[in-house]
PDB file of N, CA and C in Angstrom:
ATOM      1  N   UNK A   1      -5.410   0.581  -4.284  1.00  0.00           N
ATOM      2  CA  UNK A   1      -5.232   0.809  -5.687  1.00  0.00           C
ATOM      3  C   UNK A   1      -4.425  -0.353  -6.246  1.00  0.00           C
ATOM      4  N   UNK A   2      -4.934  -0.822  -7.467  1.00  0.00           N
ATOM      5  CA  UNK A   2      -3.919  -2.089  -7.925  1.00  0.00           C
ATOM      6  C   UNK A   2      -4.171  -1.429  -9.643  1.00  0.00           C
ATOM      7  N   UNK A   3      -2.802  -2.012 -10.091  1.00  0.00           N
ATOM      8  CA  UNK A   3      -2.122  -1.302 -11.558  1.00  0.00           C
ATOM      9  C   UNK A   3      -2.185  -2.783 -12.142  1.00  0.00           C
ATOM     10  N   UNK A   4      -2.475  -3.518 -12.813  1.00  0.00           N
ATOM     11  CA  UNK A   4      -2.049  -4.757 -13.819  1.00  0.00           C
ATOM     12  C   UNK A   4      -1.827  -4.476 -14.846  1.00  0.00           C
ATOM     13  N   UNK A   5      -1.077  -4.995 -15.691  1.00  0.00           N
ATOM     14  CA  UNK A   5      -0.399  -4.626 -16.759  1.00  0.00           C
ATOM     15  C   UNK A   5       0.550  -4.474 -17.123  1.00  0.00           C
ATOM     16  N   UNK A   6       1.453  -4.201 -19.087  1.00  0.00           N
ATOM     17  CA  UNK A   6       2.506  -3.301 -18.697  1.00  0.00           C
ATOM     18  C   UNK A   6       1.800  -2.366 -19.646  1.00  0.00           C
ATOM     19  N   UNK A   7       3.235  -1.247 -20.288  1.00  0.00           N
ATOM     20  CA  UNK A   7       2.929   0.037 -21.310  1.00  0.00           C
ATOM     21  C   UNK A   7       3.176  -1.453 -22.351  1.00  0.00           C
ATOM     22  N   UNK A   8       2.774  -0.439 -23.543  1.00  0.00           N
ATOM     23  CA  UNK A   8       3.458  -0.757 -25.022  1.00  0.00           C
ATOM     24  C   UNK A   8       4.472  -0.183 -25.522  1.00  0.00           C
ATOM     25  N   UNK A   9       4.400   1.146 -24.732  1.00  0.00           N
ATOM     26  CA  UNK A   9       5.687   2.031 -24.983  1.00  0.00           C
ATOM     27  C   UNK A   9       7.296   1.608 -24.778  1.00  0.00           C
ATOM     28  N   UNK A  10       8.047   1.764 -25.986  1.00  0.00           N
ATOM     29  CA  UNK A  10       9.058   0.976 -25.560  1.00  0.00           C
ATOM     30  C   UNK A  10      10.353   1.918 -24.550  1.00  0.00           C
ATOM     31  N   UNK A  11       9.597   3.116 -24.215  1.00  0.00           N
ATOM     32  CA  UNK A  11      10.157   3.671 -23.096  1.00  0.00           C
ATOM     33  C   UNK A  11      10.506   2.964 -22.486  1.00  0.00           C
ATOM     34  N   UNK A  12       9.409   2.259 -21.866  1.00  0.00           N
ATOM     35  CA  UNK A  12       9.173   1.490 -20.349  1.00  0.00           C
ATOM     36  C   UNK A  12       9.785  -0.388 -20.424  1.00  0.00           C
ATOM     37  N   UNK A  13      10.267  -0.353 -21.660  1.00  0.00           N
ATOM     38  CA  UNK A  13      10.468  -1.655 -21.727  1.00  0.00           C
ATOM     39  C   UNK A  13      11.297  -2.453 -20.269  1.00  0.00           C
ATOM     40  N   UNK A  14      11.908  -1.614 -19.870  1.00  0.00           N
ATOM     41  CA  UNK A  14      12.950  -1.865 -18.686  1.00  0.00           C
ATOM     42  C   UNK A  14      12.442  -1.430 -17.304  1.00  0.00           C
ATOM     43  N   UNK A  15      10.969  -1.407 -17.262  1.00  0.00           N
ATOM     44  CA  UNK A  15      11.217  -0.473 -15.844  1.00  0.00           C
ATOM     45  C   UNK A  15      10.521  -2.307 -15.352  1.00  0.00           C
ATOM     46  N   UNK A  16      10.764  -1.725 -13.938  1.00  0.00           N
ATOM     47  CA  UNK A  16      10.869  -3.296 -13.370  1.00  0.00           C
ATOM     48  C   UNK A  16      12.083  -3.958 -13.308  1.00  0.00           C
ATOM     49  N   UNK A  17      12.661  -3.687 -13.947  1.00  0.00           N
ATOM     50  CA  UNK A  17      14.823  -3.989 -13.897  1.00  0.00           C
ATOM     51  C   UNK A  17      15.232  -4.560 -12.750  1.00  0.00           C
ATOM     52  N   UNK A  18      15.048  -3.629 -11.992  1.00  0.00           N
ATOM     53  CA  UNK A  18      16.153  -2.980 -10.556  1.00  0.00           C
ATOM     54  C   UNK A  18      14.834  -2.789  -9.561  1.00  0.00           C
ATOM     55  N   UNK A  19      15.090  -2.862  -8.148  1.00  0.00           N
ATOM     56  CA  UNK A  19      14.541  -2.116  -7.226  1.00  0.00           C
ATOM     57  C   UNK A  19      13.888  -3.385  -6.997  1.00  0.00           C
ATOM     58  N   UNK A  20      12.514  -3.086  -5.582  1.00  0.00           N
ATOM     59  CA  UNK A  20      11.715  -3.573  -5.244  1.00  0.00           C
ATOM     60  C   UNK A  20      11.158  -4.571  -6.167  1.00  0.00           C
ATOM     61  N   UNK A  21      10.564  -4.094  -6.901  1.00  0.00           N
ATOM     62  CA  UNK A  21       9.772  -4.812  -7.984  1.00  0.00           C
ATOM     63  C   UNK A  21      10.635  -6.439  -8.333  1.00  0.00           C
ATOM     64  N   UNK A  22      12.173  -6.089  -8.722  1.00  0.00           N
ATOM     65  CA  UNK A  22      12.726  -7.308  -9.267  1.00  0.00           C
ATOM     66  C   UNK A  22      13.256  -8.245  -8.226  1.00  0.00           C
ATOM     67  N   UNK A  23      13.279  -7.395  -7.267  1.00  0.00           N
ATOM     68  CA  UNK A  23      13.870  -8.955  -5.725  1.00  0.00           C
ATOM     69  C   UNK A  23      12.246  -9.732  -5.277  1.00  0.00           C
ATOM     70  N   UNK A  24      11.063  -8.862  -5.613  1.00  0.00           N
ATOM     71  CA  UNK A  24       9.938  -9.748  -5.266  1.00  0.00           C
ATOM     72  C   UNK A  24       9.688 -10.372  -6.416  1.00  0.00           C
ATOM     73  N   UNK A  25      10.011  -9.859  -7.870  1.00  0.00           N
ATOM     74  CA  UNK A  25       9.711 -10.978  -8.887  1.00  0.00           C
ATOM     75  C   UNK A  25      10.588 -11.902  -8.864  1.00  0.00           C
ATOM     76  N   UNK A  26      12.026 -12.423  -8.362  1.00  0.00           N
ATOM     77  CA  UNK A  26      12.878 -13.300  -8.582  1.00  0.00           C
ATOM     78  C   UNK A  26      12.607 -14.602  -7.147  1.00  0.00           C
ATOM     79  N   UNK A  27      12.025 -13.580  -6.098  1.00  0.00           N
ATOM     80  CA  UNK A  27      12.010 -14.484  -4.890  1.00  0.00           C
ATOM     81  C   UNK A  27      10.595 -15.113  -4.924  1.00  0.00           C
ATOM     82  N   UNK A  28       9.511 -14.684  -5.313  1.00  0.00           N
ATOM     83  CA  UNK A  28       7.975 -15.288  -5.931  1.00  0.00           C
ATOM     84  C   UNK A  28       7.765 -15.892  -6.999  1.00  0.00           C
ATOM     85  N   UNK A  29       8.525 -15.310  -7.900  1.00  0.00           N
ATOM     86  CA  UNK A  29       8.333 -15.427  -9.257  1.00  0.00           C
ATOM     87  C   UNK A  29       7.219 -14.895 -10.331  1.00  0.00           C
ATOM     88  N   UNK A  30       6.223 -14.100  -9.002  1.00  0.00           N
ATOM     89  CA  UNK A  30       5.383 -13.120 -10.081  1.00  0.00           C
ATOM     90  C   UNK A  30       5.878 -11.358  -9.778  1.00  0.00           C
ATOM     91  N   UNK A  31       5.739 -11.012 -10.711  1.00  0.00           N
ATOM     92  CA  UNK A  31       6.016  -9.459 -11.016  1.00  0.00           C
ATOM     93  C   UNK A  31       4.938  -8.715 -10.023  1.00  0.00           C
ATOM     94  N   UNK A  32       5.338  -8.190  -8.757  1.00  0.00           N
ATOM     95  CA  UNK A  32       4.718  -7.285  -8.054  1.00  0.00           C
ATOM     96  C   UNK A  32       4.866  -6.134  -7.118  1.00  0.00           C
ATOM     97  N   UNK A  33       4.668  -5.454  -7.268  1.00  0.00           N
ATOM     98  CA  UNK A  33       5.681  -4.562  -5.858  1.00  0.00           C
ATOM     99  C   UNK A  33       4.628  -4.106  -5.043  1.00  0.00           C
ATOM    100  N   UNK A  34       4.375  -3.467  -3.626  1.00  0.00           N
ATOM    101  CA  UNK A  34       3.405  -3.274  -2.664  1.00  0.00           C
ATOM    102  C   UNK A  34       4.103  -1.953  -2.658  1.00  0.00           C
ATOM    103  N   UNK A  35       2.846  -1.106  -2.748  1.00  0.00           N
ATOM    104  CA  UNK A  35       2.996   0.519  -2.327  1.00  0.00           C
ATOM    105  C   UNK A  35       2.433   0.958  -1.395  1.00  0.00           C
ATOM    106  N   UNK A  36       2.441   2.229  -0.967  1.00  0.00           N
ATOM    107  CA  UNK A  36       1.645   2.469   0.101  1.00  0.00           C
ATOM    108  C   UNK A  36       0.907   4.059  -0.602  1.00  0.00           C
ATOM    109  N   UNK A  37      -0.491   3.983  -0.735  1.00  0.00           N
ATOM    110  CA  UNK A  37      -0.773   5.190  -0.914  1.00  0.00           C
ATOM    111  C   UNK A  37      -1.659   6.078  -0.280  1.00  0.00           C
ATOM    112  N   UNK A  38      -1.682   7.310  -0.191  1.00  0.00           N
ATOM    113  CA  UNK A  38      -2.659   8.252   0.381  1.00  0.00           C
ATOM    114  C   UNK A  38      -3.078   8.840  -0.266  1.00  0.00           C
ATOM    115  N   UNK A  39      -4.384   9.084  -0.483  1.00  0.00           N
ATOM    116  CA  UNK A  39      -4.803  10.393  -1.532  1.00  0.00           C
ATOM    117  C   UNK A  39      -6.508  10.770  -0.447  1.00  0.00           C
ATOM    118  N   UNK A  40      -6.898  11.765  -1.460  1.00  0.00           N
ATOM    119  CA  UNK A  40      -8.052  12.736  -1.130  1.00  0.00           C
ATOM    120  C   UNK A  40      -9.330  12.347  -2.360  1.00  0.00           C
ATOM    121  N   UNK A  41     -10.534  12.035  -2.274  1.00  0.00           N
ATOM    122  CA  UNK A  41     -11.638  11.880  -3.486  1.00  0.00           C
ATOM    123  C   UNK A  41     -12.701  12.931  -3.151  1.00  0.00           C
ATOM    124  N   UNK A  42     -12.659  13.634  -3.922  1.00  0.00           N
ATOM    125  CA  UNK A  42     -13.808  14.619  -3.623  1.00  0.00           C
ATOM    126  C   UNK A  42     -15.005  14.443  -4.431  1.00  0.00           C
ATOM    127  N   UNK A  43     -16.336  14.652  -4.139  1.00  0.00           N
ATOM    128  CA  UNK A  43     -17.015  14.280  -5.360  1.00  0.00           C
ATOM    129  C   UNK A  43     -17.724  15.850  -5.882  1.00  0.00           C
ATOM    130  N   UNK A  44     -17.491  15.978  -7.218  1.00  0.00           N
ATOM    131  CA  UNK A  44     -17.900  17.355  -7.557  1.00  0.00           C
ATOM    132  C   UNK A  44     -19.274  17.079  -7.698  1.00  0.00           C
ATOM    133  N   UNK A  45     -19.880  16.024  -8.843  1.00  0.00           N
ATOM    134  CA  UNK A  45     -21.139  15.782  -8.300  1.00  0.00           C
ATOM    135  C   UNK A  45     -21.396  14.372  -8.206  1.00  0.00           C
ATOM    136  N   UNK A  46     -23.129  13.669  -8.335  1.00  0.00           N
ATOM    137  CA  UNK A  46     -23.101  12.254  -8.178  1.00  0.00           C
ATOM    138  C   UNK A  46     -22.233  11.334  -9.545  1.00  0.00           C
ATOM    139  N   UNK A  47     -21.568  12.305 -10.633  1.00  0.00           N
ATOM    140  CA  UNK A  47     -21.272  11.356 -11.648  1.00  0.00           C
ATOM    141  C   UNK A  47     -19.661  11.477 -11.943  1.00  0.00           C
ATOM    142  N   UNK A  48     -19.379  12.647 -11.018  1.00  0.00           N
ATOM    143  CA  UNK A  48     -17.738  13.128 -11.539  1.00  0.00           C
ATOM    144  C   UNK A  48     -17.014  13.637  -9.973  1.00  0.00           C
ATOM    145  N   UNK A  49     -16.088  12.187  -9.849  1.00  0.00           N
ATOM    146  CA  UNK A  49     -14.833  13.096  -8.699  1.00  0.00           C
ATOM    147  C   UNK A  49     -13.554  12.804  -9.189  1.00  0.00           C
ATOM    148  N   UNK A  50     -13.064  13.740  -8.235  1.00  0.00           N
ATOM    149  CA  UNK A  50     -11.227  13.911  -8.633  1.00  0.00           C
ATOM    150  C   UNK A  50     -11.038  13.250  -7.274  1.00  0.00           C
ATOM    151  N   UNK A  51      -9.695  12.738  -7.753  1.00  0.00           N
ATOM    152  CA  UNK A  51      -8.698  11.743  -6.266  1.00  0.00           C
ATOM    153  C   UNK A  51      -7.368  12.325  -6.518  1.00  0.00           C
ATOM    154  N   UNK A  52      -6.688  13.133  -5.452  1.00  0.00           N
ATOM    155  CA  UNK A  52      -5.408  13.289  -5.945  1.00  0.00           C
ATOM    156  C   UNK A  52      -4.552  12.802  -4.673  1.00  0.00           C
ATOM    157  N   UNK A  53      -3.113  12.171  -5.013  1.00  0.00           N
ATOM    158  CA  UNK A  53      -2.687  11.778  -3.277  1.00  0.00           C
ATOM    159  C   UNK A  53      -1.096  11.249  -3.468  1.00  0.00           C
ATOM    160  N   UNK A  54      -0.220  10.768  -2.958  1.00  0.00           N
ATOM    161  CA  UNK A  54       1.004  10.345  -3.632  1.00  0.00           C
ATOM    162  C   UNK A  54       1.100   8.986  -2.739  1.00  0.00           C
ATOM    163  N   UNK A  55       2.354   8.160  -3.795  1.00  0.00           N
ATOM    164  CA  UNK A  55       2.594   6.748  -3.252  1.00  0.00           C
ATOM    165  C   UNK A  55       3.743   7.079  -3.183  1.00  0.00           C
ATOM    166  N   UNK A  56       3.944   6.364  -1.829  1.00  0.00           N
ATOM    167  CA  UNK A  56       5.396   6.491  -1.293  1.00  0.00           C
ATOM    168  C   UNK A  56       6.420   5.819  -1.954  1.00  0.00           C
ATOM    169  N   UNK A  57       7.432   6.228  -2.154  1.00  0.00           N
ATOM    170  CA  UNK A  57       7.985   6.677  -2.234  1.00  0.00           C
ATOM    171  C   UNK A  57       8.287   8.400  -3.373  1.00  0.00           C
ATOM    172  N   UNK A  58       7.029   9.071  -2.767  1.00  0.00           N
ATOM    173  CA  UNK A  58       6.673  10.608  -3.115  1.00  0.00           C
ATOM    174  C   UNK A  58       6.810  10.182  -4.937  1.00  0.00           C
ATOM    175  N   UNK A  59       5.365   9.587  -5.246  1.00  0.00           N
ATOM    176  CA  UNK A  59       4.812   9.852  -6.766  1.00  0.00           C
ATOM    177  C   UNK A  59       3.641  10.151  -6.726  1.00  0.00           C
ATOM    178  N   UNK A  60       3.674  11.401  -7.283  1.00  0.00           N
ATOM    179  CA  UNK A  60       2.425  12.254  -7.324  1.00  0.00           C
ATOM    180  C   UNK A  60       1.305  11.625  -8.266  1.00  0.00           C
ATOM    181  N   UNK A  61       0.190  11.543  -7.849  1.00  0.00           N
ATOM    182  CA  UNK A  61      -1.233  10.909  -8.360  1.00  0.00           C
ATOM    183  C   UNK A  61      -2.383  11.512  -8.822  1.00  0.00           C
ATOM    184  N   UNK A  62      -2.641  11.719 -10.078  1.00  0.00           N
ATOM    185  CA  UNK A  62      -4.295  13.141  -9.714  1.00  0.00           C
ATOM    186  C   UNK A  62      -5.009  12.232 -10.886  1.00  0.00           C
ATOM    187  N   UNK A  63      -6.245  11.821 -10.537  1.00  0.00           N
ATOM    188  CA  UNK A  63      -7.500  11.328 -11.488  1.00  0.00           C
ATOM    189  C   UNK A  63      -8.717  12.110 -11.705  1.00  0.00           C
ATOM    190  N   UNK A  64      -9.361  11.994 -12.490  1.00  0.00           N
ATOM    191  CA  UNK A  64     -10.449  12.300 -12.310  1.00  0.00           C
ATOM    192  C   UNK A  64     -11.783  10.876 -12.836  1.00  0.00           C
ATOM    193  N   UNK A  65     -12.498  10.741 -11.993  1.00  0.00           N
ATOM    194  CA  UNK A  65     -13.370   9.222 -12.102  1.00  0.00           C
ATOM    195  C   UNK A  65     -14.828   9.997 -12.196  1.00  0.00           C
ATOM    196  N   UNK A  66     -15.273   8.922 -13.541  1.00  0.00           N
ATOM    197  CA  UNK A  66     -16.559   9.267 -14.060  1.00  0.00           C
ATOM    198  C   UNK A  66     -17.417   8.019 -13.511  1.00  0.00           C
ATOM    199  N   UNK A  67     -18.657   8.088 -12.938  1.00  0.00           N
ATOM    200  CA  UNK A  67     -19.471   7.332 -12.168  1.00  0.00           C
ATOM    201  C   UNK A  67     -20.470   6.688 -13.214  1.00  0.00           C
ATOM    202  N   UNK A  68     -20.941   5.764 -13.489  1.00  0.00           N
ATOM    203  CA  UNK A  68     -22.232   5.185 -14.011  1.00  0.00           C
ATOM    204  C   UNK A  68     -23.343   4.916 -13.006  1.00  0.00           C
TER     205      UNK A  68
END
């Protein structure tokens, strides 16, 4: 799974601060952090499945993906 981007929300203006994320952006110099995730994809049919699974450090994940 890979995330690019940020929000617009100015909630989030700060996340990336602290932690993982900012000792690999200061020692690389690009903004990235490596997760580890597990999840489950079931397919309900050929055009619609759900994936639900968490990234460690325990953040819960649930999608649902529409197929073309």
């Amino acid at each position: 799974m890979l995330m690019l981007g940020s929000s617009f929300f100015s909630d989030f203006s700060h996340c990336g601060d602290d932690g993982v994320y900012a000792k690999i952006k200061k020692a690389t110099g690009l903004g990235f952090a490596p997760y580890i995730y597990h999840g489950l994809e079931y397919d309900l049919n050929k055009n619609i499945s759900i994936e639900g699974g968490f990234i460690l450090p325990l953040i819960l994940v649930a999608t649902i993906q529409f197929h073309f």
